[in-house]
C-alpha atoms as a PDB file:
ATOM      1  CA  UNK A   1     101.539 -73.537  27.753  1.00  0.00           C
ATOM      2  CA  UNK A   2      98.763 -74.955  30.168  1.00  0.00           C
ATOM      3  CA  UNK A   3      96.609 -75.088  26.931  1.00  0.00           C
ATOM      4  CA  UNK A   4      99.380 -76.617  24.759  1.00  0.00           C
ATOM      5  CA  UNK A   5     100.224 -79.669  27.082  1.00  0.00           C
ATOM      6  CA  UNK A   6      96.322 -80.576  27.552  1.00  0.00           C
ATOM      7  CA  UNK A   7      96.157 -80.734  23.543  1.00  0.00           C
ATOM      8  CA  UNK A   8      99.157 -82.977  23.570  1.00  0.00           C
ATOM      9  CA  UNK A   9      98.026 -85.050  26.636  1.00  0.00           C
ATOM     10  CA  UNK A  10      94.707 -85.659  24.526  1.00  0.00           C
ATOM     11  CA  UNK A  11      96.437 -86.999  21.426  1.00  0.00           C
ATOM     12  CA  UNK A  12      95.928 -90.477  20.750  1.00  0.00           C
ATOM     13  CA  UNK A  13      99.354 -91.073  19.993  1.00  0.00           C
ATOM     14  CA  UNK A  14     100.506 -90.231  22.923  1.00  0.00           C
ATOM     15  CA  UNK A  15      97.890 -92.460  24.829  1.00  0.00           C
ATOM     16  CA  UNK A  16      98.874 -95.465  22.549  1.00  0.00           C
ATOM     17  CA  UNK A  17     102.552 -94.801  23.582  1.00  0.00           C
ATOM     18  CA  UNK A  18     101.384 -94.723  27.454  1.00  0.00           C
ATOM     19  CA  UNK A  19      99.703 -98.262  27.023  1.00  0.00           C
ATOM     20  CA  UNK A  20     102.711 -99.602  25.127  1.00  0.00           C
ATOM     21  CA  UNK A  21     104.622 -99.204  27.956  1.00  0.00           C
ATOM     22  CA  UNK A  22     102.407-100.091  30.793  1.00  0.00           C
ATOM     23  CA  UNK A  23     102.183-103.578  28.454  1.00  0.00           C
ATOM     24  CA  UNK A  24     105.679-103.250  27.848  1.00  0.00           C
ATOM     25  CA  UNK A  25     106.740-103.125  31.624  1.00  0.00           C
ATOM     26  CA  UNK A  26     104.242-105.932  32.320  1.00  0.00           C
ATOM     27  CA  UNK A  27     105.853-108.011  29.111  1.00  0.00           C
ATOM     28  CA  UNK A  28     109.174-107.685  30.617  1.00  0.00           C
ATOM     29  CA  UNK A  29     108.681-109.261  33.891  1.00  0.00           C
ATOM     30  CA  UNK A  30     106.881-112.147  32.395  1.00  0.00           C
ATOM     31  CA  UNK A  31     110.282-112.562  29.804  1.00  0.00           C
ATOM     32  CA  UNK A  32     112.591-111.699  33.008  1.00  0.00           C
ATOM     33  CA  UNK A  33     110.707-114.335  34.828  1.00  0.00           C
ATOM     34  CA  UNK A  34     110.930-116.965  31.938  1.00  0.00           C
ATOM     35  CA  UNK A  35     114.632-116.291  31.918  1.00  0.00           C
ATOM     36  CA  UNK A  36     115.678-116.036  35.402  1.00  0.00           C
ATOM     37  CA  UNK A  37     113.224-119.152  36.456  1.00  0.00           C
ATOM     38  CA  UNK A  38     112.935-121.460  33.896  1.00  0.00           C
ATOM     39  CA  UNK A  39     115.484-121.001  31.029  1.00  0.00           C
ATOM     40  CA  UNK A  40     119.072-120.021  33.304  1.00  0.00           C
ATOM     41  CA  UNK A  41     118.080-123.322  35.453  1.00  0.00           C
ATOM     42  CA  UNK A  42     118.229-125.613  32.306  1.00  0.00           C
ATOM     43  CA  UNK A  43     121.091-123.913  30.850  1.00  0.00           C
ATOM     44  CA  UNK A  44     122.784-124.523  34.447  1.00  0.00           C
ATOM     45  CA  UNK A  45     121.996-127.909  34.212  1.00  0.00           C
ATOM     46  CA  UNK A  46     124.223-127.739  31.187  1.00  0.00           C
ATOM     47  CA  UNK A  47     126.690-125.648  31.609  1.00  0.00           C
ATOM     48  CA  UNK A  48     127.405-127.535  35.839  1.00  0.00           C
ATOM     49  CA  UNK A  49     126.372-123.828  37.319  1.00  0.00           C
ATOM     50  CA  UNK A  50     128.391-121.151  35.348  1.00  0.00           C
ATOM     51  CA  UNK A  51     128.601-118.073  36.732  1.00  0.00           C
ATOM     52  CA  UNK A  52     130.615-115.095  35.825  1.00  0.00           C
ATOM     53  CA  UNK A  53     128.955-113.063  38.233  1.00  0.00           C
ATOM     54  CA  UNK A  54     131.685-113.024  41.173  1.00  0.00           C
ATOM     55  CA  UNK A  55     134.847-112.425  38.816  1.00  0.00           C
ATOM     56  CA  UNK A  56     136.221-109.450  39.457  1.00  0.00           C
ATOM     57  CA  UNK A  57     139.730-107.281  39.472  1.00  0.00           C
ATOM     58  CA  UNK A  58     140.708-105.257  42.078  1.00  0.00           C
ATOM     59  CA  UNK A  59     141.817-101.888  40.663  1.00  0.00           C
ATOM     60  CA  UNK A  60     142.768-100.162  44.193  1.00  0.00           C
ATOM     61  CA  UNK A  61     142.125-100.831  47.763  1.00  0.00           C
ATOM     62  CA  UNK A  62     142.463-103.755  49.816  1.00  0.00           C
ATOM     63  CA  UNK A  63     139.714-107.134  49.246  1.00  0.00           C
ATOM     64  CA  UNK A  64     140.268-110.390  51.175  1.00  0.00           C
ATOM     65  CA  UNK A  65     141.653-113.235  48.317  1.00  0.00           C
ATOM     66  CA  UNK A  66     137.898-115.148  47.219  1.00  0.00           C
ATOM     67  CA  UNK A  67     136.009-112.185  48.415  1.00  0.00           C
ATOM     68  CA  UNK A  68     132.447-112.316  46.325  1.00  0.00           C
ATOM     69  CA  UNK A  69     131.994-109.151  44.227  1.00  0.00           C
ATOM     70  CA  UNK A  70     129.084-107.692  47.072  1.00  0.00           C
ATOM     71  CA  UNK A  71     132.007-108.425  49.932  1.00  0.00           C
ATOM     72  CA  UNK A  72     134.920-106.362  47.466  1.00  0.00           C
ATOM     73  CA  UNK A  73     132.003-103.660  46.838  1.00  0.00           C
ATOM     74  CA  UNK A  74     131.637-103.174  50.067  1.00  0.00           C
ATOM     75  CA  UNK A  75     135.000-103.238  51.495  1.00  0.00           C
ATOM     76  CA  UNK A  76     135.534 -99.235  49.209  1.00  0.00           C
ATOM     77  CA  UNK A  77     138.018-101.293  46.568  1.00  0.00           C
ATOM     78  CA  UNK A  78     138.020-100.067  43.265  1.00  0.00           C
ATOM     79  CA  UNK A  79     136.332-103.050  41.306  1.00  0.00           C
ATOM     80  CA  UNK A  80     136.947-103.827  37.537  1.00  0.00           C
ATOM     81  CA  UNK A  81     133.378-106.112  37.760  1.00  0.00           C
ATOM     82  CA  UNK A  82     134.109-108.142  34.256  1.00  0.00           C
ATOM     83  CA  UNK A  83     132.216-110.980  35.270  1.00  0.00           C
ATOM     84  CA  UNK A  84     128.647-108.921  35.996  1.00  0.00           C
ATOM     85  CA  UNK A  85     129.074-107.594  32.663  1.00  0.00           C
ATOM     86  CA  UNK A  86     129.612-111.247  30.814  1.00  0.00           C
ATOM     87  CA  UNK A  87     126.363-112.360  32.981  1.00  0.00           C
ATOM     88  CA  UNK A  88     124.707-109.409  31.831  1.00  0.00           C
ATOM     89  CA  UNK A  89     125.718-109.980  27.991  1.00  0.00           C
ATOM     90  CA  UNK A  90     124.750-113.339  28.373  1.00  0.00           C
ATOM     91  CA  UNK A  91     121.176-112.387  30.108  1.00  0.00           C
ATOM     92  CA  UNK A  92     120.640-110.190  27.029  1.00  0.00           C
ATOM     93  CA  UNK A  93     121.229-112.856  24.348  1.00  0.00           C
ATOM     94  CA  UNK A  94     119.044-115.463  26.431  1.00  0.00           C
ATOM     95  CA  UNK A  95     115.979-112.654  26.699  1.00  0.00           C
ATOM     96  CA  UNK A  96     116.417-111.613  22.948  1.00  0.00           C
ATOM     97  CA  UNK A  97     116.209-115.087  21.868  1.00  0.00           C
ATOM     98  CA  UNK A  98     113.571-115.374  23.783  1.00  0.00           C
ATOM     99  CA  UNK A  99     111.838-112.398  22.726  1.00  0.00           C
ATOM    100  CA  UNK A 100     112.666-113.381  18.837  1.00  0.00           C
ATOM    101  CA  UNK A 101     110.777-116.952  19.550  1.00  0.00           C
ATOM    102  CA  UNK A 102     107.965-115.037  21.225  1.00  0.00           C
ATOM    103  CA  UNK A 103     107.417-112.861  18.475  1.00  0.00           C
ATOM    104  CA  UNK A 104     108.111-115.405  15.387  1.00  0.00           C
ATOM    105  CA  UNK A 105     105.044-117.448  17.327  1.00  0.00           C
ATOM    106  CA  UNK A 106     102.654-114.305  17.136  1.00  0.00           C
ATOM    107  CA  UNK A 107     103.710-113.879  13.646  1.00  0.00           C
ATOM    108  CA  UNK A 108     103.312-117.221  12.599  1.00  0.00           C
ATOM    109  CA  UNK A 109      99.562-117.167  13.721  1.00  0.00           C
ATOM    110  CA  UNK A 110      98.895-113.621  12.302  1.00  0.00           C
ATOM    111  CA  UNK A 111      99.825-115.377   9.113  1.00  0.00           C
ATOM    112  CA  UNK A 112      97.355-118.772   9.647  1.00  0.00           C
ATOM    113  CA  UNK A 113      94.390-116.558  10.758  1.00  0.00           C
ATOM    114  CA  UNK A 114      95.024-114.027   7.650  1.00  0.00           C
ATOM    115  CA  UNK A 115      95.582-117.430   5.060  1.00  0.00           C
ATOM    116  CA  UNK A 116      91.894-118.982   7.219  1.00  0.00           C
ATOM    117  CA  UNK A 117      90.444-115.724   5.735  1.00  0.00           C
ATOM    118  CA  UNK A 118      91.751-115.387   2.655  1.00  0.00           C
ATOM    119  CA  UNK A 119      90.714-119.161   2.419  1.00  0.00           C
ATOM    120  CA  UNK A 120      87.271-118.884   3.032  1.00  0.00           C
ATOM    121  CA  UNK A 121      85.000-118.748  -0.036  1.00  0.00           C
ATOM    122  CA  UNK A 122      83.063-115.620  -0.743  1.00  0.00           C
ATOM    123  CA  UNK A 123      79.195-115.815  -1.200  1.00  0.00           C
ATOM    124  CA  UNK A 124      78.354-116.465  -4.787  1.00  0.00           C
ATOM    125  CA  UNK A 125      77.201-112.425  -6.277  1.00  0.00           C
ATOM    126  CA  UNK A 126      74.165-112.167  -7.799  1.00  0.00           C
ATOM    127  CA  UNK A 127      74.164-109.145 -11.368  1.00  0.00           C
ATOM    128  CA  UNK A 128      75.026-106.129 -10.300  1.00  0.00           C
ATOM    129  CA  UNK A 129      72.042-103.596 -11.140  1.00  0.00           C
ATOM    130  CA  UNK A 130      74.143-102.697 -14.768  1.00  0.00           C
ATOM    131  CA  UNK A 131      73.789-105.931 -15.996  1.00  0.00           C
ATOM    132  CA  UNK A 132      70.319-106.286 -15.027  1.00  0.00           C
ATOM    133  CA  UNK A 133      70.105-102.747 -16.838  1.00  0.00           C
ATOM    134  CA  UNK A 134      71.225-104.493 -20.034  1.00  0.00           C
ATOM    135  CA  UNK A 135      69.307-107.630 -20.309  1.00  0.00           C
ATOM    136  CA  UNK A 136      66.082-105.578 -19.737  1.00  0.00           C
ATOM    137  CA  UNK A 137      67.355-103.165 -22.908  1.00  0.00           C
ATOM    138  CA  UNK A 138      69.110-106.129 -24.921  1.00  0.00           C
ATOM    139  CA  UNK A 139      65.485-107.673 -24.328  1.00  0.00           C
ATOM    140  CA  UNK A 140      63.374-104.976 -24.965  1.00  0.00           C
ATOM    141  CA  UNK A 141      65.596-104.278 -28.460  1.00  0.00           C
ATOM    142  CA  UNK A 142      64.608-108.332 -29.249  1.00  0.00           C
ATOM    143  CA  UNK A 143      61.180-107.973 -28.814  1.00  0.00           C
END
């Protein structure tokens, strides 16, 4: 089994897959980051502050009336946390977008470089050793 898991360990698949996510992880705080510190600030701007985050039901238990969601949490109630969700749906669209624009921008200059080389003129061939072949017999048969 020992023997098994080294040959799978030294696959380059599975190495690719380990440096995805190391990138991955490292890609997702710089998007969380984008989000959190420069894109939900601007949309606040816009939207006067919005945030679901505190709006709750109480399902069972007993929570002070304009308790925030932490206070009811802690206080053993039974919380129905609605608002945390909507923030979180929200959160998701904003980072997918993001991700989309992110991605679309990579793409689009995959596609200039690959049209650059596609563009660029390829050195002039000189007769390939067949057609050198057949001058020297189509001149030899002349002569």
């Amino acid at each position: 089994m020992l023997q098994e898991f080294k040959k799978f360990i030294a696959k380059g698949n599975v190495m690719d897959m380990a440096v995805g996510i190391i990138v991955g992880a490292a890609f997702t705080a710089i998007v969380k980051s984008m989000v959190a510190d420069l894109i939900n600030p601007i949309i606040g701007l816009f939207t006067g502050g919005v945030d679901f985050t505190n709006n709750y039901a109480v399902l069972g238990g007993d929570v002070p009336e304009g308790a925030s969601l932490e206070a009811a949490r802690e206080a053993g109630a039974s919380i129905f946390a609605y608002g945390s969700f909507i923030m979180a749906v929200i959160n998701f669209v904003i980072i997918a977008f993001v991700v989309f624009m992110l991605v679309r921008g990579v793409n689009k200059a995959k596609e200039a470089a690959e049209k650059e080389e596609e563009a660029a003129p390829e050195a002039p061939k000189g007769p390939s050793e067949l057609d050198v072949l057949l001058e020297i017999r189509d001149a030899l048969n002349k002569g």
